[in-house]
PDB file of N, CA and C in Angstrom:
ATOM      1  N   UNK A   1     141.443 229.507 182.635  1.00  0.00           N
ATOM      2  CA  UNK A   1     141.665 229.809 181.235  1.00  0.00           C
ATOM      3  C   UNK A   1     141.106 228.716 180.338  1.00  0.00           C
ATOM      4  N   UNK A   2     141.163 227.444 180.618  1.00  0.00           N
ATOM      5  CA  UNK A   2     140.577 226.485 180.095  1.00  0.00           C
ATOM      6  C   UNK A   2     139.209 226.239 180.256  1.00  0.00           C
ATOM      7  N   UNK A   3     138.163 227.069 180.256  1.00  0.00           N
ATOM      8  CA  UNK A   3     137.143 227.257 180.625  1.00  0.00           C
ATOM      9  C   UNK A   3     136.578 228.648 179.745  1.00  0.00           C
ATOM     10  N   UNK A   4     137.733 229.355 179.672  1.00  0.00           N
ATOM     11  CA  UNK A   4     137.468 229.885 177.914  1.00  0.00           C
ATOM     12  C   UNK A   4     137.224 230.058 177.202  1.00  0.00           C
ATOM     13  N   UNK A   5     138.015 228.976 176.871  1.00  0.00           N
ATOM     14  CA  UNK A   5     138.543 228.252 175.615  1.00  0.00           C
ATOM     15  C   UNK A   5     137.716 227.424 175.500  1.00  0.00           C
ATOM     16  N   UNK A   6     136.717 226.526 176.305  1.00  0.00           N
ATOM     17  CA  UNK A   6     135.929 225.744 175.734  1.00  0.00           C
ATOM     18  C   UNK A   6     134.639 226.352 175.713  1.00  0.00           C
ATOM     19  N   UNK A   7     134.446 227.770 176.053  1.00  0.00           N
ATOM     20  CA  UNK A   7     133.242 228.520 175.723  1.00  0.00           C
ATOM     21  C   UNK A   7     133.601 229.143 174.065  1.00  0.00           C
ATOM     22  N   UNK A   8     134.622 229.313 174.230  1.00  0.00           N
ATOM     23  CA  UNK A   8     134.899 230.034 172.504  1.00  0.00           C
ATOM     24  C   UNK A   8     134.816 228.645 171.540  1.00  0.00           C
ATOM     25  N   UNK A   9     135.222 227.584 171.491  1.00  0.00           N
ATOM     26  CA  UNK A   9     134.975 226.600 171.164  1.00  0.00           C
ATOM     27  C   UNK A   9     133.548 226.446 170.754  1.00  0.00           C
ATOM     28  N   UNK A  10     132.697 226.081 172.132  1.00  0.00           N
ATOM     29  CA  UNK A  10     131.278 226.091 171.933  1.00  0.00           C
ATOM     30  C   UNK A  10     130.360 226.924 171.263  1.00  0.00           C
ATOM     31  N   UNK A  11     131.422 228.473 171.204  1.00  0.00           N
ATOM     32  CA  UNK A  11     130.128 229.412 170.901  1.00  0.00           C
ATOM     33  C   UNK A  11     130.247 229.476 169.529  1.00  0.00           C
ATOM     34  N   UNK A  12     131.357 228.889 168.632  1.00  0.00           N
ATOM     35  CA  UNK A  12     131.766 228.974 167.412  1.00  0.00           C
ATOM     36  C   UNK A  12     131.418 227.570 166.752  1.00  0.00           C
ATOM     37  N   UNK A  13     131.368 226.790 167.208  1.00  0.00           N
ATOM     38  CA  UNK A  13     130.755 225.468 166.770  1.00  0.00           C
ATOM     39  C   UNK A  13     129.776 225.577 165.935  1.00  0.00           C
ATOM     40  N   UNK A  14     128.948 225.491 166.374  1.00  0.00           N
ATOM     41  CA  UNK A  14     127.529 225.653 166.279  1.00  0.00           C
ATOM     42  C   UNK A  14     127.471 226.547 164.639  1.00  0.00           C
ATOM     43  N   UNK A  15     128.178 227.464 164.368  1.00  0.00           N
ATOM     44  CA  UNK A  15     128.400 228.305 163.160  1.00  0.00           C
ATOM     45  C   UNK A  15     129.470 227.869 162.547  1.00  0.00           C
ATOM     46  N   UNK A  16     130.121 227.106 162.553  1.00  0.00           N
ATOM     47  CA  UNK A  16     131.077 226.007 161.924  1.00  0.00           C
ATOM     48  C   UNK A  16     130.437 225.381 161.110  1.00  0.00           C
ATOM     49  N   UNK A  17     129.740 224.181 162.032  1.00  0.00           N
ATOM     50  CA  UNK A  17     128.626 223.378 161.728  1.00  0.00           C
ATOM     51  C   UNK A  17     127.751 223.670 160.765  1.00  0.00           C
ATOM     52  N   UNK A  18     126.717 224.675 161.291  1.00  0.00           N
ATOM     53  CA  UNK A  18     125.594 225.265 159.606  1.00  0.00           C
ATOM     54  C   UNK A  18     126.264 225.850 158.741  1.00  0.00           C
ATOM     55  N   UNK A  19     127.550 226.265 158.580  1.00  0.00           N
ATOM     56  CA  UNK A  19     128.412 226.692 157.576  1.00  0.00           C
ATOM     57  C   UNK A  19     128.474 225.332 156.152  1.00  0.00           C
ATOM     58  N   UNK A  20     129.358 224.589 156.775  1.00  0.00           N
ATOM     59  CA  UNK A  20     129.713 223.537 156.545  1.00  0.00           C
ATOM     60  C   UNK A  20     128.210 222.584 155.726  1.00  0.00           C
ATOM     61  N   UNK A  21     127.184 222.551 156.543  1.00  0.00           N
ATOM     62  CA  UNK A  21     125.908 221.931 155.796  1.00  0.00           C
ATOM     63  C   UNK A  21     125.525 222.591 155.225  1.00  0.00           C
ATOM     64  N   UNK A  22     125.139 223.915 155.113  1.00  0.00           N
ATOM     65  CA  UNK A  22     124.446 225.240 153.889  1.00  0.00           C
ATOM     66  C   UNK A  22     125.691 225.156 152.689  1.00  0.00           C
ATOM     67  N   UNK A  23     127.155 224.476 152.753  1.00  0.00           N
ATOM     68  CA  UNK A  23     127.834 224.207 151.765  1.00  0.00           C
ATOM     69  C   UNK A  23     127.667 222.957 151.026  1.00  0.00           C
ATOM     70  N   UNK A  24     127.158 222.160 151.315  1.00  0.00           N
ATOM     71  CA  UNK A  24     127.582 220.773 151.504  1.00  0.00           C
ATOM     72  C   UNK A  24     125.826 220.548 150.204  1.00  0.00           C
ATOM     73  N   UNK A  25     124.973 221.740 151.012  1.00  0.00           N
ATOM     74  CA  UNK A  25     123.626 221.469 149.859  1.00  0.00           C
ATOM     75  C   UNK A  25     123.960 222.247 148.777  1.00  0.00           C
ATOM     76  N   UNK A  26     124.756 223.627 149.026  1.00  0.00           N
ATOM     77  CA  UNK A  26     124.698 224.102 147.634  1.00  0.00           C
ATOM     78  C   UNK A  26     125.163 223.608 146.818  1.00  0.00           C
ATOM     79  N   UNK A  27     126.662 222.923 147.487  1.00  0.00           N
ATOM     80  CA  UNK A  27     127.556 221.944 146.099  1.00  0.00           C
ATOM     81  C   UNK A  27     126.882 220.894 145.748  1.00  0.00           C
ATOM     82  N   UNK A  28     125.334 220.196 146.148  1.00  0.00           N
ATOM     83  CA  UNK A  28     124.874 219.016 145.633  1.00  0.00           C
ATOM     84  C   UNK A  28     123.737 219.656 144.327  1.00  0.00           C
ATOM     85  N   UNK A  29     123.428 220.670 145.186  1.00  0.00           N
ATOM     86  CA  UNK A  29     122.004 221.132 144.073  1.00  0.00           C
ATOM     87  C   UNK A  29     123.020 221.936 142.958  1.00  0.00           C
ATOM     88  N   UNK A  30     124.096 222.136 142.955  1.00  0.00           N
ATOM     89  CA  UNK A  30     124.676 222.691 141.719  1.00  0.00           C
ATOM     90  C   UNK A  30     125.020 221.647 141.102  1.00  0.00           C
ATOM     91  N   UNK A  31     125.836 220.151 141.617  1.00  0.00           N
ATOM     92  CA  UNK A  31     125.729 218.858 141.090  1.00  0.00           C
ATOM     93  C   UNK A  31     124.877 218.706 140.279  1.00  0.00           C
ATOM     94  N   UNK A  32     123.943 218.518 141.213  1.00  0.00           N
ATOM     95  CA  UNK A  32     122.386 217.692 140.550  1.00  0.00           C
ATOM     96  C   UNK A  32     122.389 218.832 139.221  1.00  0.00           C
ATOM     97  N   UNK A  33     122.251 220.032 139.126  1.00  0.00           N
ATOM     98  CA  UNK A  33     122.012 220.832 138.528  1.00  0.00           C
ATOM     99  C   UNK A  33     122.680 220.497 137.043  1.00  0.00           C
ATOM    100  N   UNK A  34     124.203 220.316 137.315  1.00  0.00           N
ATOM    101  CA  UNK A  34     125.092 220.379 136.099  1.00  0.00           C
ATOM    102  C   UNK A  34     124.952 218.824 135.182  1.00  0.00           C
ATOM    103  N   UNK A  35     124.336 217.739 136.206  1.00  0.00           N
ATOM    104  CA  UNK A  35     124.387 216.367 135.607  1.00  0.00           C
ATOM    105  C   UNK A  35     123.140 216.328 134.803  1.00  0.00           C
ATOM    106  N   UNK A  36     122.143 217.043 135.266  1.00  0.00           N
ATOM    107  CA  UNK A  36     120.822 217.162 134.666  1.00  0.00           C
ATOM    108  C   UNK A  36     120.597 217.622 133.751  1.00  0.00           C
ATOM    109  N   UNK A  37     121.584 218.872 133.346  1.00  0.00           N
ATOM    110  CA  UNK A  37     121.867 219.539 132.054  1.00  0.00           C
ATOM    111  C   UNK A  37     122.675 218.622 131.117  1.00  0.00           C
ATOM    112  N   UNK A  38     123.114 217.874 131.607  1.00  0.00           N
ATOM    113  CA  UNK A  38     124.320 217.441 130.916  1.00  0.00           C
ATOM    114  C   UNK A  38     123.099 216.268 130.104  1.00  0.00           C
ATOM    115  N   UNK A  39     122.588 215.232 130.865  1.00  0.00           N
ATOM    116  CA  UNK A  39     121.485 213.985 130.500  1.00  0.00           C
ATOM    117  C   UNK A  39     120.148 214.911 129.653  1.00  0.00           C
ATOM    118  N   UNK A  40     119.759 215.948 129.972  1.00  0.00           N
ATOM    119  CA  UNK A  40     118.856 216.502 129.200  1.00  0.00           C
ATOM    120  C   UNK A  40     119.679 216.508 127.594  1.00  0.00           C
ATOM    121  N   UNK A  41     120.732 217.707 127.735  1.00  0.00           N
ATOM    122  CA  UNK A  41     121.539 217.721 126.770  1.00  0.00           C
ATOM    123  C   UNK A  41     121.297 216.195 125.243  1.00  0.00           C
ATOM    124  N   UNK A  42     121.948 215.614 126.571  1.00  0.00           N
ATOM    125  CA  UNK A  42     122.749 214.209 125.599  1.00  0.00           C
ATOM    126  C   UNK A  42     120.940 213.523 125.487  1.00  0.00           C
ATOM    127  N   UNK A  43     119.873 213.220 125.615  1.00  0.00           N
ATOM    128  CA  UNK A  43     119.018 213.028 125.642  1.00  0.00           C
ATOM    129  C   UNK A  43     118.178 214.254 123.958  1.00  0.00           C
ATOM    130  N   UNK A  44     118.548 215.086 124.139  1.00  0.00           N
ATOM    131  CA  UNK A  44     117.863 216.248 123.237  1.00  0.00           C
ATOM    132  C   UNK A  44     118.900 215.682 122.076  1.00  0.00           C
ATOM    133  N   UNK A  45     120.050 215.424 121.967  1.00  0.00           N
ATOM    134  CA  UNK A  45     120.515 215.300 121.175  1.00  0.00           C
ATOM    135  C   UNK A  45     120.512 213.776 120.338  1.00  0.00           C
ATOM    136  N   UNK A  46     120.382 212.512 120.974  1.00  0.00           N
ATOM    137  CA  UNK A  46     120.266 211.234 120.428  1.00  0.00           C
ATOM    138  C   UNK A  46     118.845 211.881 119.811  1.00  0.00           C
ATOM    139  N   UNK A  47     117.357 212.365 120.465  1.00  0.00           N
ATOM    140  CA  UNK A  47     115.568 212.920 119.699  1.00  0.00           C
ATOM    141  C   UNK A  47     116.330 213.315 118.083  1.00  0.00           C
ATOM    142  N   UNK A  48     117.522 214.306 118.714  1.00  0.00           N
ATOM    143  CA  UNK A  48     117.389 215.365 117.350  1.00  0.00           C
ATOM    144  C   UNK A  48     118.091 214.528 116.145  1.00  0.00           C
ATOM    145  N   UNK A  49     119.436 213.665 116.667  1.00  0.00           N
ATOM    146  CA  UNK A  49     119.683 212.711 116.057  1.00  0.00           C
ATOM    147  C   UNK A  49     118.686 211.577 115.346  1.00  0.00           C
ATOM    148  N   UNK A  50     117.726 211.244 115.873  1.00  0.00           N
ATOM    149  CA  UNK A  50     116.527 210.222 115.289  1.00  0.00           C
ATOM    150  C   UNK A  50     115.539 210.884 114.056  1.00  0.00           C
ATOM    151  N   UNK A  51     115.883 212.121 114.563  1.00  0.00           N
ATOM    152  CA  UNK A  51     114.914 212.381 113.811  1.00  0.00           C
ATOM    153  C   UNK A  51     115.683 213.457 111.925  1.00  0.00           C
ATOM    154  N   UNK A  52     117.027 213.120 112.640  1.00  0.00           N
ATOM    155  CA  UNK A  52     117.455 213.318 111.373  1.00  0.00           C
ATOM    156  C   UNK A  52     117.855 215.046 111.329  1.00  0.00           C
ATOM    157  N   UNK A  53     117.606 215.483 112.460  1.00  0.00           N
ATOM    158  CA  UNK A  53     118.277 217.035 112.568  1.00  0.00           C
ATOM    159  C   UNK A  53     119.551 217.380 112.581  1.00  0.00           C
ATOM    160  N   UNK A  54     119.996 218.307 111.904  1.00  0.00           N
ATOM    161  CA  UNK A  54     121.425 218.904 112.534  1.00  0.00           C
ATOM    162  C   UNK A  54     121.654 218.789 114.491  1.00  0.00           C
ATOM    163  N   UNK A  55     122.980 218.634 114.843  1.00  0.00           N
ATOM    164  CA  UNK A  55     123.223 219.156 116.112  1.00  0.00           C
ATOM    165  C   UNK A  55     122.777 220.592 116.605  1.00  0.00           C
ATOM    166  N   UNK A  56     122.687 220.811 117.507  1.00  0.00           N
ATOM    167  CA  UNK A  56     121.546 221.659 118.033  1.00  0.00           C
ATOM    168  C   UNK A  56     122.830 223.473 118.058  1.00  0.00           C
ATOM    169  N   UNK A  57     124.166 223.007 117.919  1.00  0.00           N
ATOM    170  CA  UNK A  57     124.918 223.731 117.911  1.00  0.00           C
ATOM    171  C   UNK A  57     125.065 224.263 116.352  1.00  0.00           C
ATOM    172  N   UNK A  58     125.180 223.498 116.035  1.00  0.00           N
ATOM    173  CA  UNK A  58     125.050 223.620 113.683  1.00  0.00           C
ATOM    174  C   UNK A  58     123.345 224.245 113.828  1.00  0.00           C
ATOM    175  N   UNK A  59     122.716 223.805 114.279  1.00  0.00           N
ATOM    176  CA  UNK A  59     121.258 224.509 114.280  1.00  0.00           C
ATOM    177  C   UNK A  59     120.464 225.749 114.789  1.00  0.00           C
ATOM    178  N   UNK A  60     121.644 226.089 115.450  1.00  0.00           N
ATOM    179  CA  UNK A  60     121.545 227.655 116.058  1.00  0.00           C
ATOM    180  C   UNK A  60     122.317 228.587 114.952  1.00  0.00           C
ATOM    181  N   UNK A  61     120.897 229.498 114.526  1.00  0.00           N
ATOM    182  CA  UNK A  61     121.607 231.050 114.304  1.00  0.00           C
ATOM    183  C   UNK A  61     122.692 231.529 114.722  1.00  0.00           C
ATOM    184  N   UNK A  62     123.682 231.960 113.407  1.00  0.00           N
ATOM    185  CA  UNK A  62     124.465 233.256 114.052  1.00  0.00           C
ATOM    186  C   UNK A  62     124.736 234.607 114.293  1.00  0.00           C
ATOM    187  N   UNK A  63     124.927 235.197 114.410  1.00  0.00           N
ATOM    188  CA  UNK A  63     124.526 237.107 115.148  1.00  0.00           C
ATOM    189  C   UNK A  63     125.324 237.538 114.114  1.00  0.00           C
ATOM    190  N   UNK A  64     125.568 237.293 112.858  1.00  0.00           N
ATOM    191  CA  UNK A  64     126.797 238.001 112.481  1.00  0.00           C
ATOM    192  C   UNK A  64     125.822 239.024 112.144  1.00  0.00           C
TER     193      UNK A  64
END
């Protein structure tokens, strides 16, 4: 019986494993993703600031 159990073990590993790393990149490239927006952001906004613009939120149209 213990001989099994370390085949069910083994055969599930392996898909544990690439589970676990195919997670491990999506939560970084959504990271990278959200910090990059964030530094673009704050970056677009000190330009728009220099140059004497409204905030980019006051500077957007509204749909009414």
């Amino acid at each position: 019986m213990d001989s099994y159990w370390a085949a069910v073990v083994w055969s599930i590993l392996p898909t544990i494993v690439i589970c676990v790393v195919f997670w491990f990149i999506l939560r970084s490239i959504l990271r990278f993703d959200r910090t990059e927006r964030r530094a673009y952001a704050r970056i677009e906004a000190e330009e728009r600031a220099k140059r004497g613009l409204p905030p980019r939120d006051a500077a957007a149209p509204t749909a009414d």
